[in-house]
Protein backbone atom coordinates (compact mmCIF):
# COMPACT_ATOMS: atom_id res chain seq x y z
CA UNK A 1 0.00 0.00 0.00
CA UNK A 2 2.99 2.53 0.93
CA UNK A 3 4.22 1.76 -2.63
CA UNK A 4 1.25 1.84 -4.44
CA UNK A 5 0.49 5.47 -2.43
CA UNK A 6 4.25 6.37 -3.26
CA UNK A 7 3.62 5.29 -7.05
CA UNK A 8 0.16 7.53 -7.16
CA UNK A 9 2.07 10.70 -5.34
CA UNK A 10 4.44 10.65 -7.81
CA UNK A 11 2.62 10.87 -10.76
CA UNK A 12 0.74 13.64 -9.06
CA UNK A 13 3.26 15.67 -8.83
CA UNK A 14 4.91 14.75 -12.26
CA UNK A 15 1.81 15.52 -13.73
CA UNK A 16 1.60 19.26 -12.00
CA UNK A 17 5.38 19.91 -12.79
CA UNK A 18 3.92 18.98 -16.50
CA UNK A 19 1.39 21.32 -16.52
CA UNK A 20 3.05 23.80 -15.04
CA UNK A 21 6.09 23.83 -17.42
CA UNK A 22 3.00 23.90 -20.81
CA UNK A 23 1.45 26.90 -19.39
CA UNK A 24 5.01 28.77 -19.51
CA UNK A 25 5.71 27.32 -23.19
CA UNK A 26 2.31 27.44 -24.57
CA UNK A 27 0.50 29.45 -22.46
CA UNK A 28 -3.37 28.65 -20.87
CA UNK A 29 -6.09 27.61 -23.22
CA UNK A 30 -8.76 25.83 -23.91
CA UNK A 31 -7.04 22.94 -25.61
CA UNK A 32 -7.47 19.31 -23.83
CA UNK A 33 -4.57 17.63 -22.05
CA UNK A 34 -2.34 15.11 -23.57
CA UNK A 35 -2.28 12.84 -20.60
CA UNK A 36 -4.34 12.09 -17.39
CA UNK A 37 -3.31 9.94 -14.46
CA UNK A 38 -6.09 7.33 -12.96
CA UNK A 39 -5.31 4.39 -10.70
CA UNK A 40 -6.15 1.33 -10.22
CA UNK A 41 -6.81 -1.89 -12.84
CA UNK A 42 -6.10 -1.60 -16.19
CA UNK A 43 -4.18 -3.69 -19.22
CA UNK A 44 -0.91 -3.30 -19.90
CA UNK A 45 1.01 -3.99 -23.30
CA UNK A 46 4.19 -3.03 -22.79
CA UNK A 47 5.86 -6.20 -22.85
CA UNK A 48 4.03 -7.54 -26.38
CA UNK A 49 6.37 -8.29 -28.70
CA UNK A 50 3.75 -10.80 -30.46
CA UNK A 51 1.02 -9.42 -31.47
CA UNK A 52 -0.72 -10.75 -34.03
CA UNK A 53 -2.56 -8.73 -37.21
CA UNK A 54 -6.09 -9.47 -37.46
CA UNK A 55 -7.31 -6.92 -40.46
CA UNK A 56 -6.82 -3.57 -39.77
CA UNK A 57 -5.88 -4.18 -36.07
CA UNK A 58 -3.50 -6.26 -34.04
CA UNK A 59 -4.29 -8.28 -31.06
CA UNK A 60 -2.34 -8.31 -28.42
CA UNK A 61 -2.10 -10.66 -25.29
CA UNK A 62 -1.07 -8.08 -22.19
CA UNK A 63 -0.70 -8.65 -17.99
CA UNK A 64 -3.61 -7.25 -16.40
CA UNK A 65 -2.08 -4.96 -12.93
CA UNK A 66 -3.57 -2.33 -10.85
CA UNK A 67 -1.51 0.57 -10.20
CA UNK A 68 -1.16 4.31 -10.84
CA UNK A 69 -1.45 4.75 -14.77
CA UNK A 70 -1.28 6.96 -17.66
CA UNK A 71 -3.93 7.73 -20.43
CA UNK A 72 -3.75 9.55 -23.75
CA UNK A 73 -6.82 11.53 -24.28
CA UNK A 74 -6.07 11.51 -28.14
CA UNK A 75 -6.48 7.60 -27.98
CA UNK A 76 -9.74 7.00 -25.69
CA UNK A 77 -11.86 4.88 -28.02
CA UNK A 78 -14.96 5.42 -26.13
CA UNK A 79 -15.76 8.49 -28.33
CA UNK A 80 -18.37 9.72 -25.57
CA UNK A 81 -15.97 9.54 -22.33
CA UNK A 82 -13.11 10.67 -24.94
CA UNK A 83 -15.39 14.00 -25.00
CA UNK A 84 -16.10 14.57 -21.65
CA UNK A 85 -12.23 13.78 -20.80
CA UNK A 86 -10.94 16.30 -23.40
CA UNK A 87 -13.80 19.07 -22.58
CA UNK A 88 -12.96 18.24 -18.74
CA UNK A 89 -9.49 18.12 -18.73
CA UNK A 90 -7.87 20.83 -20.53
CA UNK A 91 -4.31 23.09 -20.02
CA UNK A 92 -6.64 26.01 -18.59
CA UNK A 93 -8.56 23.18 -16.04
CA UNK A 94 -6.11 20.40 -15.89
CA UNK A 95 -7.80 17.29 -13.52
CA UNK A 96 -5.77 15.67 -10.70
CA UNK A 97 -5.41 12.10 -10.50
CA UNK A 98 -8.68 10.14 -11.01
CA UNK A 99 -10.29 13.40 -11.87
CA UNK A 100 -11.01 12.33 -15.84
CA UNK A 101 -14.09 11.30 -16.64
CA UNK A 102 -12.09 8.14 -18.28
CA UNK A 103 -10.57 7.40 -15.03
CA UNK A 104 -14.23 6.43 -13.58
CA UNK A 105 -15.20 4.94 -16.93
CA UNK A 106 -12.16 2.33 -16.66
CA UNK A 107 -12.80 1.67 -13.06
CA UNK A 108 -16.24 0.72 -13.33
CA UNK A 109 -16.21 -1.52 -16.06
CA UNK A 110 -18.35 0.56 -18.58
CA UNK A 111 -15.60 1.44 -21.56
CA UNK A 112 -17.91 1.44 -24.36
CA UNK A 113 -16.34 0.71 -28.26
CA UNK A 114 -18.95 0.39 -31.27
CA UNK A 115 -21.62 -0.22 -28.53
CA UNK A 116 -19.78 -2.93 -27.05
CA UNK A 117 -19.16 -2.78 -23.25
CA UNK A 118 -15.40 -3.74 -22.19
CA UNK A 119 -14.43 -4.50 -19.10
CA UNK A 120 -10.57 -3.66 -19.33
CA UNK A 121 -8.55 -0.99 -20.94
CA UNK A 122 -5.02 -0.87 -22.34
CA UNK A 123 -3.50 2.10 -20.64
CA UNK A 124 0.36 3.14 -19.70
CA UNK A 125 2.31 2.53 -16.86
CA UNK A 126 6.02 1.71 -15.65
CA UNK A 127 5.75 -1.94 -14.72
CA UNK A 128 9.37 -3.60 -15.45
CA UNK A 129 10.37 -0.82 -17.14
CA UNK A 130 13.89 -1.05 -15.68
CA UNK A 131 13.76 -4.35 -17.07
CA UNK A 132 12.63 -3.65 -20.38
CA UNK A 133 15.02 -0.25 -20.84
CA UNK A 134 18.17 -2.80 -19.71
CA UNK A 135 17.34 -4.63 -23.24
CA UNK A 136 17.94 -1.17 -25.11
CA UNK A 137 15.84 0.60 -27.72
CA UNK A 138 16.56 0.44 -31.57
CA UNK A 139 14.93 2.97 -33.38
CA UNK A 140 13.29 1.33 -36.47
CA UNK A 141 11.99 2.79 -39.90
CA UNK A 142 9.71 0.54 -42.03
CA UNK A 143 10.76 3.58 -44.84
CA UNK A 144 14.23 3.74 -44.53
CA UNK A 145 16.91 1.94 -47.38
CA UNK A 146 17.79 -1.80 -46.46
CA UNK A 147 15.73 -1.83 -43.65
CA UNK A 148 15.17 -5.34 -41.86
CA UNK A 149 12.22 -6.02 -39.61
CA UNK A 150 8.42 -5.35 -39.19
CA UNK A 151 6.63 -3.46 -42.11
CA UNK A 152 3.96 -2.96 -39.11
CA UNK A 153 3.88 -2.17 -35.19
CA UNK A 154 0.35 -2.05 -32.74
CA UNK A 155 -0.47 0.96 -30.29
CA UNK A 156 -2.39 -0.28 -27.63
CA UNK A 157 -3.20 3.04 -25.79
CA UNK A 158 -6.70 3.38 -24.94
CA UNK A 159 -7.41 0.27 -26.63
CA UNK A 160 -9.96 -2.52 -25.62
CA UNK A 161 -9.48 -5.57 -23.83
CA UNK A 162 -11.17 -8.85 -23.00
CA UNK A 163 -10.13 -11.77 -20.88
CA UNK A 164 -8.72 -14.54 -22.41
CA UNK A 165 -9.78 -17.89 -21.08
CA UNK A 166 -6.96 -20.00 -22.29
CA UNK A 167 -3.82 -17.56 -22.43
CA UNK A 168 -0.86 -19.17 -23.87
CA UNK A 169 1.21 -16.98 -21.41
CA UNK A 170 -0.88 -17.13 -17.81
CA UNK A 171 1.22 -13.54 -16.87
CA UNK A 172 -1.06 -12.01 -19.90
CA UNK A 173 -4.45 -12.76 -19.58
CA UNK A 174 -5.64 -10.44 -21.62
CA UNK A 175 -6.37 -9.88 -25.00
CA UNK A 176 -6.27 -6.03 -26.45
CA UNK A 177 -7.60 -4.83 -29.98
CA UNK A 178 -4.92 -2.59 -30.81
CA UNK A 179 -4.78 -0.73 -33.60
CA UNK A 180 -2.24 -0.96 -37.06
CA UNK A 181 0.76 1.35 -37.63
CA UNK A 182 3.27 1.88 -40.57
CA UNK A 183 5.23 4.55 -39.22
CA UNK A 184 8.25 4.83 -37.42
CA UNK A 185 8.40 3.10 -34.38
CA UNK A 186 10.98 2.13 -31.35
CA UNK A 187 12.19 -1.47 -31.17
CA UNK A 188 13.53 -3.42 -28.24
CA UNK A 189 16.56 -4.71 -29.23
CA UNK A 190 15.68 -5.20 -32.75
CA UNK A 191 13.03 -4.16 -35.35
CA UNK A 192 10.78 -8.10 -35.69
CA UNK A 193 8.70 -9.52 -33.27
CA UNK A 194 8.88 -12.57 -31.64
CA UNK A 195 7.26 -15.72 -32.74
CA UNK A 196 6.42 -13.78 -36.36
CA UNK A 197 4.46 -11.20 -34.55
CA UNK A 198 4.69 -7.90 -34.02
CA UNK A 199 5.45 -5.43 -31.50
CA UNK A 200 3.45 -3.37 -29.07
CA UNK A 201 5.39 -0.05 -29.30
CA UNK A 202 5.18 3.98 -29.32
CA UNK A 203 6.62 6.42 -32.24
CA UNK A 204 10.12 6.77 -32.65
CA UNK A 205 9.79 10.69 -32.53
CA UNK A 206 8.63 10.15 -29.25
CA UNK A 207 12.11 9.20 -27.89
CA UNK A 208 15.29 10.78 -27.45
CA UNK A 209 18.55 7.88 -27.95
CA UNK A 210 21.22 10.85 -27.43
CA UNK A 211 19.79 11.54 -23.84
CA UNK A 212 18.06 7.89 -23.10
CA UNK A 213 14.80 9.57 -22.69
CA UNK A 214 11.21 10.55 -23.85
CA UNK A 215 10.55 13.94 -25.92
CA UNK A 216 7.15 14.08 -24.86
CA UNK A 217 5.53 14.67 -21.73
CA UNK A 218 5.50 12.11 -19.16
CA UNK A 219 4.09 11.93 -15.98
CA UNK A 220 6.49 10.45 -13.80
CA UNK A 221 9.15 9.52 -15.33
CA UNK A 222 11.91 11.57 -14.45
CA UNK A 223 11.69 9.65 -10.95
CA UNK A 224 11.45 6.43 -12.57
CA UNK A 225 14.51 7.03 -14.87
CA UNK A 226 16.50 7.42 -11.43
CA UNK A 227 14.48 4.44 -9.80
CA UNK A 228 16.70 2.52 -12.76
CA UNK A 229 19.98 4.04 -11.75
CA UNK A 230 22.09 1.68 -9.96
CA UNK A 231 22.72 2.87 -6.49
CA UNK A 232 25.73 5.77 -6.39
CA UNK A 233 26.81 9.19 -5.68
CA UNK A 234 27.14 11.10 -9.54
CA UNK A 235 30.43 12.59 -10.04
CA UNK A 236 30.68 16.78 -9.42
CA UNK A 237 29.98 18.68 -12.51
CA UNK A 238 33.89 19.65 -13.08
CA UNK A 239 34.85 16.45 -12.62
């Protein structure tokens, strides 16, 4: 519980440093936030690296966990609560953790796509991330000359999940429709899938290699980057 509370405050405050650093950039307006913080159960895809194409989508077996997590408002699929998130949560009214209309729509079960009720969503948060950052990111270019690897990647943020009754892995129980991508993307490792499937991934614009780090905005991570730091005193700047 001290962790989980730990995990939430964290985020909290990530989240207002966030805000706080658009308004001096951008300045306050009406336009909706990029990212809200809810808690509590959700999917997670970040260790998919076989997802499988199924027509213009790509399903994706993910572990189900409950902890503080992040949202896109951009990729709600529940077009309703995707309204009442973005007209809620905006850079002029920003909402707190569990403040977003799609935080109670996840908790409660009632994540509606193509008036179909889903009980679990795909969201993001840092579970094993020091894990999966140890196997080190390849930036990969389906575009690029004499490129090798996946023509294809799925983003599974915001997407909808069912249980799986017979998972292949029991540590990912569930089964998310994500949707196709042809773009850029980051690789772990290298740019193909395992078992001929695909990976579950984000844009490759949306991280920095030079500094190890994202470009965007995201809640919490500058503590979690240090939470993968082995244990140490830095060196002084002149030395």
């Amino acid at each position: 519980m001290r962790l989980q509370f730990l995990a939430i405050t964290t985020l909290a405050l990530a989240a207002n440093s966030c805000r706080d650093s658009k308004a001096d950039v951008h300045g306050l307006d009406g336009a909706p936030e990029e990212a809200v913080v809810c808690t509590g159960w959700h999917a997670l895809c970040s260790a998919s690296f076989d997802c499988t194409m199924n027509g213009d989508r790509a399903d994706c077996d993910c572990m189900r966990v409950n902890e503080a997590h992040i949202v896109y408002t951009a990729e709600i699929k529940d077009l309703e609560v995707k309204r009442q998130t973005q007209t809620r949560c905006t850079r002029e009214a920003s909402c707190d953790v569990d403040e977003a209309p799609v935080c109670e729509s996840i908790r409660n079960g009632q994540y509606t796509v193509d008036d179909v009720i889903y009980a679990w969503v795909s969201t993001y948060s840092y579970r094993g991330w020091c894990e999966i950052l140890a196997q080190g990111f390849v930036p990969c270019d389906p575009g690029a000359p004499g490129y090798v690897g996946d023509l294809h990647w799925a983003v599974c943020d915001g997407a909808p999940c069912t249980e799986n009754p017979n998972p292949s892995d029991p540590d990912r129980p569930l089964r998310c429709q994500c949707r196709l991508e042809t773009s850029p993307f980051v690789g772990l490792g290298t740019c193909s899938g395992e078992n001929g499937g695909i990976f579950s991934s984000f844009s490759l614009s949306a991280w920095d290699f030079q500094n190890n780090t994202y470009t965007l905005d995201m809640p919490g991570y500058e503590y979690v980057r240090g939470a993968c730091e082995p244990v140490g005193s830095d060196p002084r700047p002149s030395e």
